[in-house]
N, C-alpha and C. Protein backbone atom coordinates (compact mmCIF):
# COMPACT_ATOMS: atom_id res chain seq x y z
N UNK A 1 69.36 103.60 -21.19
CA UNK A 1 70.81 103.64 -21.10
C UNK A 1 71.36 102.31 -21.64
N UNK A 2 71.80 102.57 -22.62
CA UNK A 2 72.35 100.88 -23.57
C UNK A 2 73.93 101.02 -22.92
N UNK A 3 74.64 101.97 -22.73
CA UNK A 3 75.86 101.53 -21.51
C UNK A 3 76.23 102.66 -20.74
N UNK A 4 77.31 102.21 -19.98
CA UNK A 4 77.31 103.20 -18.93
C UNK A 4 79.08 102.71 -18.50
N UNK A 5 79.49 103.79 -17.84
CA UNK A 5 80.74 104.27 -17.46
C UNK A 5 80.78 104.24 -15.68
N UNK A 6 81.72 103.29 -15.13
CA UNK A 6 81.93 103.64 -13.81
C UNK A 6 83.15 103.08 -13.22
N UNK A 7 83.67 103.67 -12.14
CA UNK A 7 84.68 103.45 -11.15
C UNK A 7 84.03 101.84 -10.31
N UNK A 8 85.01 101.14 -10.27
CA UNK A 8 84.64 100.03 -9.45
C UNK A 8 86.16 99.60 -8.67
N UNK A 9 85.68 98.71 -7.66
CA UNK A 9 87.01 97.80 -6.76
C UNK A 9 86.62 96.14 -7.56
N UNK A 10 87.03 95.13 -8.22
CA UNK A 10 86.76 94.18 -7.85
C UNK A 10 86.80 92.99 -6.87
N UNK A 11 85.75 92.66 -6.65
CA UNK A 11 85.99 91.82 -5.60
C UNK A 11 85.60 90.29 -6.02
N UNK A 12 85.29 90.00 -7.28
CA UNK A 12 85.57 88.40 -6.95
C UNK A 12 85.36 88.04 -8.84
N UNK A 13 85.50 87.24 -9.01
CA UNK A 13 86.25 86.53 -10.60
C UNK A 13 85.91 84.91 -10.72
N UNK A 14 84.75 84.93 -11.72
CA UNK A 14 84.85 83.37 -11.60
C UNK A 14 84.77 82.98 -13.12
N UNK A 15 85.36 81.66 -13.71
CA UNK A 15 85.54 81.51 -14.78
C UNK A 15 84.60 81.25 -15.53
N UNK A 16 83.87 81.08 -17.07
CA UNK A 16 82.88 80.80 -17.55
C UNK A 16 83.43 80.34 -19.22
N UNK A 17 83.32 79.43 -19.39
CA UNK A 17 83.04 78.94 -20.94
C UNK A 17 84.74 78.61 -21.23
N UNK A 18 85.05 78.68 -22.50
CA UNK A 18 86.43 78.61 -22.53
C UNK A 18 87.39 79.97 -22.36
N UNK A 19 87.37 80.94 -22.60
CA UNK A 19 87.93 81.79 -22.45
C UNK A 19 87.35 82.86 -21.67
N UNK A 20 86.27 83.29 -21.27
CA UNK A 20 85.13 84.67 -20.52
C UNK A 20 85.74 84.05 -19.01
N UNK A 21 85.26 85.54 -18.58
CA UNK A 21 85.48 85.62 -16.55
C UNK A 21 83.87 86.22 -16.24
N UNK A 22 83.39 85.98 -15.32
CA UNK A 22 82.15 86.77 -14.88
C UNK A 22 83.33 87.37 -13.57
N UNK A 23 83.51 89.19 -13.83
CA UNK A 23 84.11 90.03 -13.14
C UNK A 23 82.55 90.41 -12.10
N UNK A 24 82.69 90.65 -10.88
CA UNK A 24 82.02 91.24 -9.82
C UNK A 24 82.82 92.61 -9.46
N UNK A 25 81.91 93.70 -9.37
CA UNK A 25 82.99 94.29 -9.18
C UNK A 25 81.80 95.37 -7.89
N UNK A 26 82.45 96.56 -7.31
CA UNK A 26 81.69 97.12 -5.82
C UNK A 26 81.53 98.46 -6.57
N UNK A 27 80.84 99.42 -6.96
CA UNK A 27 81.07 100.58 -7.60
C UNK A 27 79.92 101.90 -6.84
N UNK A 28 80.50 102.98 -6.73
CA UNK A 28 79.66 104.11 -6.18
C UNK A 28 78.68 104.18 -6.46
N UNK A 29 78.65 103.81 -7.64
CA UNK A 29 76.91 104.38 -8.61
C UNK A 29 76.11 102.81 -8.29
N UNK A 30 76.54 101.93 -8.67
CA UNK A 30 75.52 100.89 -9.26
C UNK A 30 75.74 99.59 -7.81
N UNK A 31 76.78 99.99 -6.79
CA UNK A 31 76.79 99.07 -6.24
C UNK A 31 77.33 98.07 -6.77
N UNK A 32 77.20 96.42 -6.14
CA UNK A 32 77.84 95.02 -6.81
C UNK A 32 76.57 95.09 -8.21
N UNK A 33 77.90 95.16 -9.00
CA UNK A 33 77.37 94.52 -10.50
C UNK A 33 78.25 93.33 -10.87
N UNK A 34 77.94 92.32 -11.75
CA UNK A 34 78.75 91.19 -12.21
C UNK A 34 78.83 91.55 -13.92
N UNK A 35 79.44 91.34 -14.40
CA UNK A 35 79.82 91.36 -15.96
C UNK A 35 80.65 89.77 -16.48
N UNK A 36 80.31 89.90 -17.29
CA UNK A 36 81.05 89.32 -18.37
C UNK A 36 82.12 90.21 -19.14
N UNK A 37 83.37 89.35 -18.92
CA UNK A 37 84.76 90.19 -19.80
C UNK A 37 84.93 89.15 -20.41
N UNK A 38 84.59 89.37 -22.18
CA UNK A 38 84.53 87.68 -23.11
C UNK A 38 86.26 87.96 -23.53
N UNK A 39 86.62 86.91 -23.62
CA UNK A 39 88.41 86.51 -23.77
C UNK A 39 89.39 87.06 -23.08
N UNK A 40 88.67 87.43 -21.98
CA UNK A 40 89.52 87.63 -20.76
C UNK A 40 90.71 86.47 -20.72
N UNK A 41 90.56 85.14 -20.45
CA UNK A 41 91.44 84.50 -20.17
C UNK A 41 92.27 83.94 -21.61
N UNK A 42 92.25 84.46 -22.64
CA UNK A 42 92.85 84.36 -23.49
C UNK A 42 94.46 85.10 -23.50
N UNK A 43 95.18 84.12 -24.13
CA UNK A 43 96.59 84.85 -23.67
C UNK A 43 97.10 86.47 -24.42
N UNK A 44 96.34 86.51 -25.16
CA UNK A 44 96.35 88.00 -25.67
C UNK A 44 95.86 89.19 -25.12
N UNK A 45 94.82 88.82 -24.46
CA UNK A 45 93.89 89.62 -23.54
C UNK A 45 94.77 90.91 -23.30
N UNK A 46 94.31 92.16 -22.93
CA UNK A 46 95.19 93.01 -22.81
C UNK A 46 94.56 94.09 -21.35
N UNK A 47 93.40 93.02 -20.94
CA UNK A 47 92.53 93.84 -19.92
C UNK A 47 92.59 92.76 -19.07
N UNK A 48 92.94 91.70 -18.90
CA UNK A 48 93.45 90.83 -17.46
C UNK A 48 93.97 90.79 -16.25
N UNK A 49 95.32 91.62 -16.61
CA UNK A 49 95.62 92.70 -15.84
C UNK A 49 94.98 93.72 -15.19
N UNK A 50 94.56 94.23 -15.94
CA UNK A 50 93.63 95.21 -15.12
C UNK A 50 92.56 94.98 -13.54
N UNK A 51 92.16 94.11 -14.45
CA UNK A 51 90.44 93.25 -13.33
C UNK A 51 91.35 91.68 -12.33
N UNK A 52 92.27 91.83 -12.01
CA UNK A 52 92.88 91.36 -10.79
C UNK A 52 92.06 91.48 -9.59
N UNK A 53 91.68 90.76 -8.78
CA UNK A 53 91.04 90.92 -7.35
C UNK A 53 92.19 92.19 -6.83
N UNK A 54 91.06 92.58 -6.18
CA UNK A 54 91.00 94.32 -5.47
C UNK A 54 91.75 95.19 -6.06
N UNK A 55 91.76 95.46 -7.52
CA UNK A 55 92.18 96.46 -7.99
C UNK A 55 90.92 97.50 -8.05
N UNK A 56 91.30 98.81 -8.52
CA UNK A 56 90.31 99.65 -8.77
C UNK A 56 90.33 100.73 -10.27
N UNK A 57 89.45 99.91 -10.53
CA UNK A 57 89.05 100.35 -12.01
C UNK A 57 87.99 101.44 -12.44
N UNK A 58 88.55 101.93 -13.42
CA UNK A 58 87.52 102.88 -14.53
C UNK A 58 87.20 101.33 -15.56
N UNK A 59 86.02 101.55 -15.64
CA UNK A 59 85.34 100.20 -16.60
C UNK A 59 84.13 101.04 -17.36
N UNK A 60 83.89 100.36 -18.73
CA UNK A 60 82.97 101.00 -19.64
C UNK A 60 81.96 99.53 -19.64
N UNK A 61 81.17 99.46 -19.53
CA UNK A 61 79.98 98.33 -20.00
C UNK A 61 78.27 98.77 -21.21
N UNK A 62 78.13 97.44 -22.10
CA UNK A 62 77.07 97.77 -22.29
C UNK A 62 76.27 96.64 -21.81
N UNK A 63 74.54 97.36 -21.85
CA UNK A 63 73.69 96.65 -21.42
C UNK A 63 73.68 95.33 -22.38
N UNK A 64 72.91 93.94 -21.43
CA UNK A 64 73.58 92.69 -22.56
C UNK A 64 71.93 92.75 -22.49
N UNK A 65 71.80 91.56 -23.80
CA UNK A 65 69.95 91.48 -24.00
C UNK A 65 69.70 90.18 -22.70
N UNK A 66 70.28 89.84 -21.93
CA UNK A 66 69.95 88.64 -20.95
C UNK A 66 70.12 89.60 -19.39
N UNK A 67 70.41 88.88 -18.54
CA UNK A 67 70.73 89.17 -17.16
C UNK A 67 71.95 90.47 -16.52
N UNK A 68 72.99 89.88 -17.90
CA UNK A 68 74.08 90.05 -17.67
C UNK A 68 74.91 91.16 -18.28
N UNK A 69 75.20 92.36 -18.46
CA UNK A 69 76.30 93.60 -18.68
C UNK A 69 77.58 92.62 -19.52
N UNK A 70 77.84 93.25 -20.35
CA UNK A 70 79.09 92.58 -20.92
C UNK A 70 80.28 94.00 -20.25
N UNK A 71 81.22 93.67 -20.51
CA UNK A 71 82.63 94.73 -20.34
C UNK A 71 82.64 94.57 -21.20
N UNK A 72 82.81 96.28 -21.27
CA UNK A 72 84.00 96.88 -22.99
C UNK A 72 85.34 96.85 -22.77
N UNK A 73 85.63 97.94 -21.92
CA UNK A 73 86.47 98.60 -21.73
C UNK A 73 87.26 98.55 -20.13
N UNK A 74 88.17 98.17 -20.02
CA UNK A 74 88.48 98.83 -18.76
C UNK A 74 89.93 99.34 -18.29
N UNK A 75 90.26 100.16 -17.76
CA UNK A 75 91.78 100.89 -17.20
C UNK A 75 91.71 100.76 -15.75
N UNK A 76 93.08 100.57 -15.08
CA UNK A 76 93.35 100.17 -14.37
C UNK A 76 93.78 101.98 -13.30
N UNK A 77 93.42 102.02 -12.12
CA UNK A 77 93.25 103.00 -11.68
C UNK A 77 94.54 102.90 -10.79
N UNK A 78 94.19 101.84 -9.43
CA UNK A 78 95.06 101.60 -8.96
C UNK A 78 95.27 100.37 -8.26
N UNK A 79 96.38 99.65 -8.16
CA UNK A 79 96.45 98.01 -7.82
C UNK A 79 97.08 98.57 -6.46
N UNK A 80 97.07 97.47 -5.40
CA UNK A 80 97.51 97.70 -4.39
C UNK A 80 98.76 96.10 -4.16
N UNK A 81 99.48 96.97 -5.39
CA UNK A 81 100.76 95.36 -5.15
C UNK A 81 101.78 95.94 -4.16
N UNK A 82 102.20 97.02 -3.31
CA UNK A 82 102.67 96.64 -2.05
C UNK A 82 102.51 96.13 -1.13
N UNK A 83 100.80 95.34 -0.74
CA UNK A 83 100.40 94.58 -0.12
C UNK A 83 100.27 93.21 -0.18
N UNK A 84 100.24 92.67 -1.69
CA UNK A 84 99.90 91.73 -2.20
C UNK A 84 100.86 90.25 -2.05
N UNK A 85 101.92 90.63 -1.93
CA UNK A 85 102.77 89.92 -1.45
C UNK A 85 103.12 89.06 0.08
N UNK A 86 102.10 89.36 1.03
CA UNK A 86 102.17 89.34 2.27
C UNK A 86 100.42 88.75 2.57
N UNK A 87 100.75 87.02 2.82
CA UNK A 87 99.59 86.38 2.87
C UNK A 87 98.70 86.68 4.51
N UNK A 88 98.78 87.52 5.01
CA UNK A 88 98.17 88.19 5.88
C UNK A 88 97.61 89.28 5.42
N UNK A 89 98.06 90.19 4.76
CA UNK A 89 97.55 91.38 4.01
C UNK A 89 96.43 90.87 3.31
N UNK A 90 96.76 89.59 2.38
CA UNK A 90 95.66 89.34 1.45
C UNK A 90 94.85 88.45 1.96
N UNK A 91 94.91 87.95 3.33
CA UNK A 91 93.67 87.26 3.97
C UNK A 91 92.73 88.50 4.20
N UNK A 92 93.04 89.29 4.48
CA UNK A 92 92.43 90.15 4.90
C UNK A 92 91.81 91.28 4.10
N UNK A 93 92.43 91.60 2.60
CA UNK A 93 91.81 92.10 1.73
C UNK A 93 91.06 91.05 1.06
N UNK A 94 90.89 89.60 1.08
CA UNK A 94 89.65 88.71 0.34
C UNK A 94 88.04 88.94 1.52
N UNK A 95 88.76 88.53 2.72
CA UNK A 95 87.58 89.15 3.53
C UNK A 95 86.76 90.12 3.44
N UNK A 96 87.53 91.06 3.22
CA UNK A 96 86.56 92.19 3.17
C UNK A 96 85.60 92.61 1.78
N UNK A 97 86.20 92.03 0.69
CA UNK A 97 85.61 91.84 -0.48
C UNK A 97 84.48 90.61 -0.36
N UNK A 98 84.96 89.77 0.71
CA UNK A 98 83.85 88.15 0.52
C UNK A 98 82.93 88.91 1.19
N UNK A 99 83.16 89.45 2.33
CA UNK A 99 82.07 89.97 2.97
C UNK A 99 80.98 91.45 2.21
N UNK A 100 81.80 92.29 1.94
CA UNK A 100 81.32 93.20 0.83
C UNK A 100 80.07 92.54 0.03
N UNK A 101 80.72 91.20 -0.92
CA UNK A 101 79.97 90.23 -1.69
C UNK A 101 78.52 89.36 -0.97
N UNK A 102 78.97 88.88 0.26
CA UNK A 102 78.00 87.87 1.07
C UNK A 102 76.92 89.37 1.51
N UNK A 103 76.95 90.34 1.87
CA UNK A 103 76.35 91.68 2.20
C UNK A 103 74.99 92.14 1.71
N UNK A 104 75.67 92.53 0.60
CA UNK A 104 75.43 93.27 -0.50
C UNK A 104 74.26 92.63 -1.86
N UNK A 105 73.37 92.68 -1.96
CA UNK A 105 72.80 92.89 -3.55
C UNK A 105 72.75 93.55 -4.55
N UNK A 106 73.13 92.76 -5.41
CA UNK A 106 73.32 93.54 -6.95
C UNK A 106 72.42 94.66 -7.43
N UNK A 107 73.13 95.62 -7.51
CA UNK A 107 72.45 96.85 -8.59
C UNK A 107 71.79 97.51 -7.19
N UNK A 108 72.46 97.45 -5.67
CA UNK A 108 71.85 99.02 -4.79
C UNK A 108 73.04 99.54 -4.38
N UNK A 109 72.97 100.44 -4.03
CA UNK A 109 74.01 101.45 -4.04
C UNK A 109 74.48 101.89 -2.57
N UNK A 110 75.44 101.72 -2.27
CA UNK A 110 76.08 102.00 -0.67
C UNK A 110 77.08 103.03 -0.37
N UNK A 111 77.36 103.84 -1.36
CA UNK A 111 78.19 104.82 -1.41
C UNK A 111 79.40 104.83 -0.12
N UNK A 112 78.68 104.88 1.16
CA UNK A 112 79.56 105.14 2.60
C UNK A 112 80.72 103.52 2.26
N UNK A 113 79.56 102.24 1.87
CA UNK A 113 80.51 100.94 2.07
C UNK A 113 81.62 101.06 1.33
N UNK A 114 81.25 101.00 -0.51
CA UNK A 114 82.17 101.80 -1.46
C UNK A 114 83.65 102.59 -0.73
N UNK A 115 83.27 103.70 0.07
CA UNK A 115 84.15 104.10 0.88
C UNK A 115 85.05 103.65 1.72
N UNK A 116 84.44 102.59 2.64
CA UNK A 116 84.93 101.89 3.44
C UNK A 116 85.90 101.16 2.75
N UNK A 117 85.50 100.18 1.86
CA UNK A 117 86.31 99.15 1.03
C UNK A 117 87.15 99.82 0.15
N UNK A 118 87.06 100.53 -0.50
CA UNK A 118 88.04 101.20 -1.25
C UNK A 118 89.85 101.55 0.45
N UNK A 119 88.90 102.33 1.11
CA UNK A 119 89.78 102.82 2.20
C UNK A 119 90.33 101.71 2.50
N UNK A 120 89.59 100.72 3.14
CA UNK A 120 90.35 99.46 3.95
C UNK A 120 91.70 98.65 2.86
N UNK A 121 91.14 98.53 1.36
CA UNK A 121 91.97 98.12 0.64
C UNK A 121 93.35 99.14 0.29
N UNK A 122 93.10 100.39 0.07
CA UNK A 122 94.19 101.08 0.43
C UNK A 122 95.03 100.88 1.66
N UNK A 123 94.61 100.84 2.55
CA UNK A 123 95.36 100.92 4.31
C UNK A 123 95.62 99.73 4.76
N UNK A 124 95.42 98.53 4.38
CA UNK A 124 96.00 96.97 4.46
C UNK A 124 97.36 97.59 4.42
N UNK A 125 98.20 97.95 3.76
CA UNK A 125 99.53 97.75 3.25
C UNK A 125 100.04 99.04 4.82
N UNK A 126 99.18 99.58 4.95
CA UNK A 126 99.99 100.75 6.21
C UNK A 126 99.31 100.26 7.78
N UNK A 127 98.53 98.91 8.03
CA UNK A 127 98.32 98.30 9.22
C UNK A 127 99.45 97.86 10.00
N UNK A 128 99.15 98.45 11.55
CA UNK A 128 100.63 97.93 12.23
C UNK A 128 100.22 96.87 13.28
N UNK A 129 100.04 97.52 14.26
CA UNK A 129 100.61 95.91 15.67
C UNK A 129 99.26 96.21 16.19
N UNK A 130 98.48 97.30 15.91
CA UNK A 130 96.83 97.45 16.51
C UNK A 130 95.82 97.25 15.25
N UNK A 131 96.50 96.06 14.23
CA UNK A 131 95.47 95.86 12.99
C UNK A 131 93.84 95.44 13.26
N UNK A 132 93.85 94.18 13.82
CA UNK A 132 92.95 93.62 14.35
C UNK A 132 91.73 94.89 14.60
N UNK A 133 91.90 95.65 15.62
CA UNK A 133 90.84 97.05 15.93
C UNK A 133 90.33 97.68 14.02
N UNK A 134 91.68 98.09 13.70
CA UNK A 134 91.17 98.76 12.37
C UNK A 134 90.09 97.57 11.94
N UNK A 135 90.65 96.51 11.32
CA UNK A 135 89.94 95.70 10.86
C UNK A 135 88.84 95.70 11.60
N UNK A 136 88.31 95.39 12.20
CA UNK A 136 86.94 94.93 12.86
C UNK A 136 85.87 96.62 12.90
N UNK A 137 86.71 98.08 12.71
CA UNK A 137 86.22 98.88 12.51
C UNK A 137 85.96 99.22 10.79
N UNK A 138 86.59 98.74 10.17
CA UNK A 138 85.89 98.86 8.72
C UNK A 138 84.80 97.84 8.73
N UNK A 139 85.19 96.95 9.42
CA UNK A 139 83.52 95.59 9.26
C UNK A 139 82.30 96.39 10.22
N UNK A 140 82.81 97.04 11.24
CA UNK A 140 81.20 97.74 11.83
C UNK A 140 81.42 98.74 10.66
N UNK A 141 81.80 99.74 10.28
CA UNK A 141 81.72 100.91 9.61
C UNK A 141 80.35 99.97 8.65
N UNK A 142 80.92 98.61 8.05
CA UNK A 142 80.13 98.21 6.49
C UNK A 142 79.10 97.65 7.02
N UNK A 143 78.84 96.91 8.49
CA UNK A 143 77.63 96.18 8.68
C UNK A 143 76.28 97.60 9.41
N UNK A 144 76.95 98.56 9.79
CA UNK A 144 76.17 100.06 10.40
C UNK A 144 75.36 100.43 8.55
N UNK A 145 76.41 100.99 8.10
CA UNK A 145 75.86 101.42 6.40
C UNK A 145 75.09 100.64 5.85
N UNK A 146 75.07 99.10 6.35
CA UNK A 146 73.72 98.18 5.30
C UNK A 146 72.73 98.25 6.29
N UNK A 147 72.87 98.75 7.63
CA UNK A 147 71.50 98.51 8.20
C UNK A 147 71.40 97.49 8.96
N UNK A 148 72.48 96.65 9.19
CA UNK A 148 72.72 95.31 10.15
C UNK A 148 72.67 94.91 11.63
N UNK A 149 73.92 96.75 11.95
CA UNK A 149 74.04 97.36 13.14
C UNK A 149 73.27 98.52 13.08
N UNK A 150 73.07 98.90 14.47
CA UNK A 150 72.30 100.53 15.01
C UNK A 150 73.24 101.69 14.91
N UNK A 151 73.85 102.66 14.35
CA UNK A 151 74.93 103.51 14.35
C UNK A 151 75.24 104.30 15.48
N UNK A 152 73.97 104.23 16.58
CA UNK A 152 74.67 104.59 17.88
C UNK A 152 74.61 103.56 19.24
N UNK A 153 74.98 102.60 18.47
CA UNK A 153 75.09 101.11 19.45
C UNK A 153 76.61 100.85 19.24
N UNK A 154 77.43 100.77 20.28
CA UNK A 154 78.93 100.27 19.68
C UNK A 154 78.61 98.49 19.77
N UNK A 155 79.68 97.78 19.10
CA UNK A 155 80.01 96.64 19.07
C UNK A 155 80.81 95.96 19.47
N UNK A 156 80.12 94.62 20.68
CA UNK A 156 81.40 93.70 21.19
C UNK A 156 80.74 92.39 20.65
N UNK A 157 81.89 91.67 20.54
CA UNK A 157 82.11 90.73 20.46
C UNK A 157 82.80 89.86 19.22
N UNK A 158 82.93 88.83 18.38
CA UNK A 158 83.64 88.70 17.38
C UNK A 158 82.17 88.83 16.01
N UNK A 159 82.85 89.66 15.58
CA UNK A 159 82.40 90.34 14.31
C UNK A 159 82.30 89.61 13.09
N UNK A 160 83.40 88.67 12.66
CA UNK A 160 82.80 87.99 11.64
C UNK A 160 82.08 86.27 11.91
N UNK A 161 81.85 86.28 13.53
CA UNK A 161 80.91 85.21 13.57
C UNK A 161 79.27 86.03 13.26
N UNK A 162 79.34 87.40 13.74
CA UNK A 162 78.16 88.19 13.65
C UNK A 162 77.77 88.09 12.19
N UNK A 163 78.27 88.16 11.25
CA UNK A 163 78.40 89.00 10.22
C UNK A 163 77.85 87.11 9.05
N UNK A 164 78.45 85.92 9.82
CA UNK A 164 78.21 84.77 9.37
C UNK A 164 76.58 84.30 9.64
N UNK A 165 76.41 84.87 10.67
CA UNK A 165 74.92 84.44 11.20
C UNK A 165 74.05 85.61 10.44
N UNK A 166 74.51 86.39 10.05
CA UNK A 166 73.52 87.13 9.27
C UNK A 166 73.36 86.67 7.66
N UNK A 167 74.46 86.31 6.92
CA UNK A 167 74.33 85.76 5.62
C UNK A 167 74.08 84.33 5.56
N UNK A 168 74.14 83.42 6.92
CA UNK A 168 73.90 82.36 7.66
C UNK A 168 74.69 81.50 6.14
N UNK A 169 75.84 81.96 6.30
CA UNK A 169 76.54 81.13 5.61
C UNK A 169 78.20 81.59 6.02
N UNK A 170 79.48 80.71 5.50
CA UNK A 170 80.47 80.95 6.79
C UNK A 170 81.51 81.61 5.55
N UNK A 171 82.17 82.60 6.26
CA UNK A 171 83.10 83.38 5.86
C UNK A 171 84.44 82.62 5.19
N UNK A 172 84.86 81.84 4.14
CA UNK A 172 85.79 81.00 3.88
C UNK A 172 87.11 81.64 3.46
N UNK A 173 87.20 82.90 3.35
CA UNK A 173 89.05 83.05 2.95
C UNK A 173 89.59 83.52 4.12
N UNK A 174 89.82 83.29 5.31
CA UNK A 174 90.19 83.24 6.47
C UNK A 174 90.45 81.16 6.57
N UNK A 175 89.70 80.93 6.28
CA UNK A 175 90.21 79.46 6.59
C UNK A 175 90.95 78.71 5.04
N UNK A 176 90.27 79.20 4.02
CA UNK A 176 91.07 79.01 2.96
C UNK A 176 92.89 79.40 3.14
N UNK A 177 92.90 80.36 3.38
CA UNK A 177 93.82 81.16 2.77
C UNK A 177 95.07 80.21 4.22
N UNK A 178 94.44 80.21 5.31
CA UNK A 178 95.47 79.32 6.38
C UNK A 178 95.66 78.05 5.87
N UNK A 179 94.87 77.41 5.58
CA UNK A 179 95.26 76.50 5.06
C UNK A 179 96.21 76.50 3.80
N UNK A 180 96.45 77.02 2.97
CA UNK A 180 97.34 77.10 1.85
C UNK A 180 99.04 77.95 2.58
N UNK A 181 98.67 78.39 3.86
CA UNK A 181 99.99 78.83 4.32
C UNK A 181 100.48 77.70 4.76
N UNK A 182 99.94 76.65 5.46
CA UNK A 182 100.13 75.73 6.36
C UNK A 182 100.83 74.71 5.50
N UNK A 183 100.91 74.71 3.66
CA UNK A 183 101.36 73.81 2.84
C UNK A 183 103.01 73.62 2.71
């Protein structure tokens, strides 16, 4: 298979060279894959837009001769900018993508998590005054599906200290993101 076609959420974007992004993105089929999108950050770019943190994309890739998938192609499925505006909403949609990311290894496939995260990023924008519960039930829903939790064990206690001691590294856009409110 020299390329391949899939639905993805992205969840994280980091810069590379003068103009390329290495896109991460969560997808049904392939799980976390990372790509290269070359002149992404170029002001012409016409797919920048698209690959925004937690949007959800149709993306085309081919296989690269190194590590790494380049992006061809990608269309934009659906952005969730009624939420985006509201730095509580988006503490809480980076979480669940950091965690998705801290989780997860590249190229296996979680279909149920996929689910979860897609769902949770939709339903940020319709959370009311009992958020907290939802939230902490999409994080058991994703830590049950990797095998972390027992699926007929319920869960007490705080969840993303659980969830830190397992990647034994600490959850940062919860403290990032307060701090930049606090400016």
């Amino acid at each position: 298979m020299r390329s391949y076609s899939f639905e993805g959420i992205v969840i994280k974007r980091h810069n590379i060279g003068e103009t390329d992004k290495l896109i991460t993105l969560f997808t049904r089929e392939f799980g976390k894959i990372t790509l290269v999108a070359r002149g992404l950050r170029r002001l012409s770019s016409k797919r920048a837009g698209s690959l925004e943190l937690f949007n959800l994309v149709k993306a085309h890739a081919v296989k690269g001769r190194g590590a790494i998938d380049t992006l061809t192609e990608v269309s934009l499925i659906k952005s969730p900018h009624t939420w985006k505006k509201h730095l509580g909403r988006v503490t809480l949609g980076y979480q669940l993508c950091e965690i998705v990311d801290k989780l997860t290894a590249e190229h296996q496939s979680f279909p149920n998590t996929y689910q979860i995260l897609v769902t949770g990023l939709t339903d940020i924008g319709k959370l009311g005054d009992n958020w907290q519960s939802d939230f902490d039930s999409w994080l058991i829903g994703i830590i049950r599906d990797l095998g972390y939790w027992p699926h007929e064990t319920g869960f007490s206690g705080n969840i993303i200290e659980y969830i830190e001691s397992l990647t034994e590294r600490r959850i940062f856009s919860p403290r990032i993101l307060k701090k930049l409110a606090n400016r």
